[in-house]
C-alpha atoms as a PDB file:
ATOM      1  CA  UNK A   1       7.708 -33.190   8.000  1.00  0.00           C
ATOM      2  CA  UNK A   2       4.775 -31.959   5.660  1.00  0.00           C
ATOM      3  CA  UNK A   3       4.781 -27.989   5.603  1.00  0.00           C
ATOM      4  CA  UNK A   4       1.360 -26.513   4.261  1.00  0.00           C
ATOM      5  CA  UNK A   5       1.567 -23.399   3.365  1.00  0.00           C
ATOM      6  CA  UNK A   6      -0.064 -20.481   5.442  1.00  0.00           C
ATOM      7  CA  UNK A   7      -3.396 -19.104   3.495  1.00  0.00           C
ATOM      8  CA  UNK A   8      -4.631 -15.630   4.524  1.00  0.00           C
ATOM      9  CA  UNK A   9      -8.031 -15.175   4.178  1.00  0.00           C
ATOM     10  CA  UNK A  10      -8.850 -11.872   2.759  1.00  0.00           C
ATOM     11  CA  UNK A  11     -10.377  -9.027   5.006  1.00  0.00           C
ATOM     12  CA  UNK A  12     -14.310  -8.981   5.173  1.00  0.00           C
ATOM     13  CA  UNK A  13     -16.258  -6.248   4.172  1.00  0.00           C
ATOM     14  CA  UNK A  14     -16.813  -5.239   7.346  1.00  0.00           C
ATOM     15  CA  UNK A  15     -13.290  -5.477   8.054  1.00  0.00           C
ATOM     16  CA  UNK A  16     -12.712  -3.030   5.297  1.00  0.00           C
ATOM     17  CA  UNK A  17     -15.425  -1.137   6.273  1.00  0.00           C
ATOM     18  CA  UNK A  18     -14.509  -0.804   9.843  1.00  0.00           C
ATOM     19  CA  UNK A  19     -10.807  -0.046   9.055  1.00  0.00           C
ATOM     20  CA  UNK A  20     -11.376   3.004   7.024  1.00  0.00           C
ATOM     21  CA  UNK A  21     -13.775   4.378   9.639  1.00  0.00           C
ATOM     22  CA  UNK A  22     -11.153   4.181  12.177  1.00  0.00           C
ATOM     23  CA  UNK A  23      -8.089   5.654   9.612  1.00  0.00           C
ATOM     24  CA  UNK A  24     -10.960   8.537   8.803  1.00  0.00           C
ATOM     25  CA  UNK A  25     -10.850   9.143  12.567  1.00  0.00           C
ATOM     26  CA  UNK A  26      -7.809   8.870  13.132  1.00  0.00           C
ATOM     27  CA  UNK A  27      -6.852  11.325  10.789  1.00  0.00           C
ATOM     28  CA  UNK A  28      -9.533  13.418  12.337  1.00  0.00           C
ATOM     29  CA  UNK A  29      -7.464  13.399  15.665  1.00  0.00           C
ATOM     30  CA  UNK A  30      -4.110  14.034  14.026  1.00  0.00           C
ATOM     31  CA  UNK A  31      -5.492  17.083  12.243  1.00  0.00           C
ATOM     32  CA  UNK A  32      -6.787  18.392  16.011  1.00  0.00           C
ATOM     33  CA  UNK A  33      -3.910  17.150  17.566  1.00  0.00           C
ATOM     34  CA  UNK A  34      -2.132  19.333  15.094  1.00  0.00           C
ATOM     35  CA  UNK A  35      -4.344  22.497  15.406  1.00  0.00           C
ATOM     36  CA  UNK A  36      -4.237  22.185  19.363  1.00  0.00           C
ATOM     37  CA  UNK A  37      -0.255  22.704  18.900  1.00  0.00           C
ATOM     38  CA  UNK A  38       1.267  19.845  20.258  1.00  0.00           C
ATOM     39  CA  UNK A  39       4.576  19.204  19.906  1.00  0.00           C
ATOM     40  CA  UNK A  40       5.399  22.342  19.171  1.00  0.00           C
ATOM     41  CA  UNK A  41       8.617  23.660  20.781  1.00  0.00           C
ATOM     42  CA  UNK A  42       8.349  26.794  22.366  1.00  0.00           C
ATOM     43  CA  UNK A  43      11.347  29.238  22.674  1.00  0.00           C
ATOM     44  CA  UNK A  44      14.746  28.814  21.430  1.00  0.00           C
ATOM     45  CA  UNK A  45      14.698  24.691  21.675  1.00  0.00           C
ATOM     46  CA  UNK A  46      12.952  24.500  18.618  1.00  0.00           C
ATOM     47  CA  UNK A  47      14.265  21.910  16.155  1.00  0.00           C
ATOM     48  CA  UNK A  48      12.997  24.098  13.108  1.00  0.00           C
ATOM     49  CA  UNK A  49      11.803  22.646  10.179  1.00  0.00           C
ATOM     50  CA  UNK A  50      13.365  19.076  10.588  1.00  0.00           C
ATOM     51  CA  UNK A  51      11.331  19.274  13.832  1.00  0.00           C
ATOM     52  CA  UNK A  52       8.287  20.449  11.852  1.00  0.00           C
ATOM     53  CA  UNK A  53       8.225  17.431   9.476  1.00  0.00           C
ATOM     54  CA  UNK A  54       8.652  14.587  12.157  1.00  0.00           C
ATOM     55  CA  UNK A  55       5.779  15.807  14.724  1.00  0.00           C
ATOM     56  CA  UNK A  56       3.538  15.286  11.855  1.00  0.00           C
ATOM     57  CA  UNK A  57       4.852  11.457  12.141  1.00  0.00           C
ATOM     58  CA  UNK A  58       4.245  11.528  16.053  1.00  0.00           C
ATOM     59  CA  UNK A  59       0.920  13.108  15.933  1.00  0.00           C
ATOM     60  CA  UNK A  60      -0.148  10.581  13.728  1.00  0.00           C
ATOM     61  CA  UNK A  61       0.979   7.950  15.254  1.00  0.00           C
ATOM     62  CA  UNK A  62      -0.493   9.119  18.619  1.00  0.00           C
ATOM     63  CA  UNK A  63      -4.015   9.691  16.757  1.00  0.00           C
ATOM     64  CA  UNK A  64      -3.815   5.832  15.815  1.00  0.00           C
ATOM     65  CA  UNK A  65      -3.066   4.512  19.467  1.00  0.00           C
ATOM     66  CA  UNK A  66      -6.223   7.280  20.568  1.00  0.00           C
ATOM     67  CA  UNK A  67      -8.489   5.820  17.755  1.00  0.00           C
ATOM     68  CA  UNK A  68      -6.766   1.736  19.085  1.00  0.00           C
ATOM     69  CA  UNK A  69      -7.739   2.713  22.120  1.00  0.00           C
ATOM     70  CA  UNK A  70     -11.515   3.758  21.954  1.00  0.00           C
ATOM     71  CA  UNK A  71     -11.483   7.088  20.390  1.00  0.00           C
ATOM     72  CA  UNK A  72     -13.780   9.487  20.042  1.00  0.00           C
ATOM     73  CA  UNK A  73     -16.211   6.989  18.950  1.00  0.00           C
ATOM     74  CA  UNK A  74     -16.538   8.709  15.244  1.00  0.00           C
ATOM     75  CA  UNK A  75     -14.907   5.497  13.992  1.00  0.00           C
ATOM     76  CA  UNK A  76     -18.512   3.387  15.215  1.00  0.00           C
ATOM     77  CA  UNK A  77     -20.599   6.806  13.606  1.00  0.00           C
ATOM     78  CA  UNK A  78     -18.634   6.877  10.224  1.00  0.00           C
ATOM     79  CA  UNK A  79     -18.754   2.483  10.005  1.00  0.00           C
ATOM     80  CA  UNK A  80     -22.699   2.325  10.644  1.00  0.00           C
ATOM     81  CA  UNK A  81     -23.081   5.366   8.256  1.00  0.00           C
ATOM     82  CA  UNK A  82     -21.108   3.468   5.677  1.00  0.00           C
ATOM     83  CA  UNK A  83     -23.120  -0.168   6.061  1.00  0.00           C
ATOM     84  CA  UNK A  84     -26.532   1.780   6.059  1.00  0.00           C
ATOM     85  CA  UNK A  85     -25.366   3.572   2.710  1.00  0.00           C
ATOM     86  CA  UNK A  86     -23.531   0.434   1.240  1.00  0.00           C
ATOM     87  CA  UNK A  87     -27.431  -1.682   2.378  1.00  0.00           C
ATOM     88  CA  UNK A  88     -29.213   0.985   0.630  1.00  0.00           C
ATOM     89  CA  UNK A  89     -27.573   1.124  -2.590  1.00  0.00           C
ATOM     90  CA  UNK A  90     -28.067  -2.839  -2.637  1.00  0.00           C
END
């Protein structure tokens, strides 16, 4: 049995592109998500600061499943705005 090795092809620039338009938005989200208050404990069941630190780890990851899962739609706004800038500096 011949095994080939597995070759990865390396992510497109619009791959790249596209990727860092939806962690921009994303980020967005978990900032909003943040401001909006959620997670936050209200009365004496608060977990305090260990509490604090993890719901920044929630609220991200619930920013990347909104972004996964359509978004806002900045992600499209901030990936054409990057190809128009990256096509007029060529």
């Amino acid at each position: 049995m011949d095994i080939q090795p597995i070759t990865a092809q390396p992510p497109s620039r619009h791959d790249q592109l596209l990727s860092k338009a939806e962690e921009l938005e994303a980020t967005f989200l978990s900032e909003m998500l943040a401001h909006s208050g959620l997670g936050e404990m209200q009365g004496s069941f608060g977990g305090g600061e260990g509490e604090t630190q993890f719901a920044s780890f929630l609220r991200e990851e619930q920013a990347r499943l909104i972004v996964q899962h359509g978004g806002l739609g900045l992600a499209e706004l901030i990936f054409n705005s990057m190809v128009k800038a990256e096509d007029n500096a060529a």
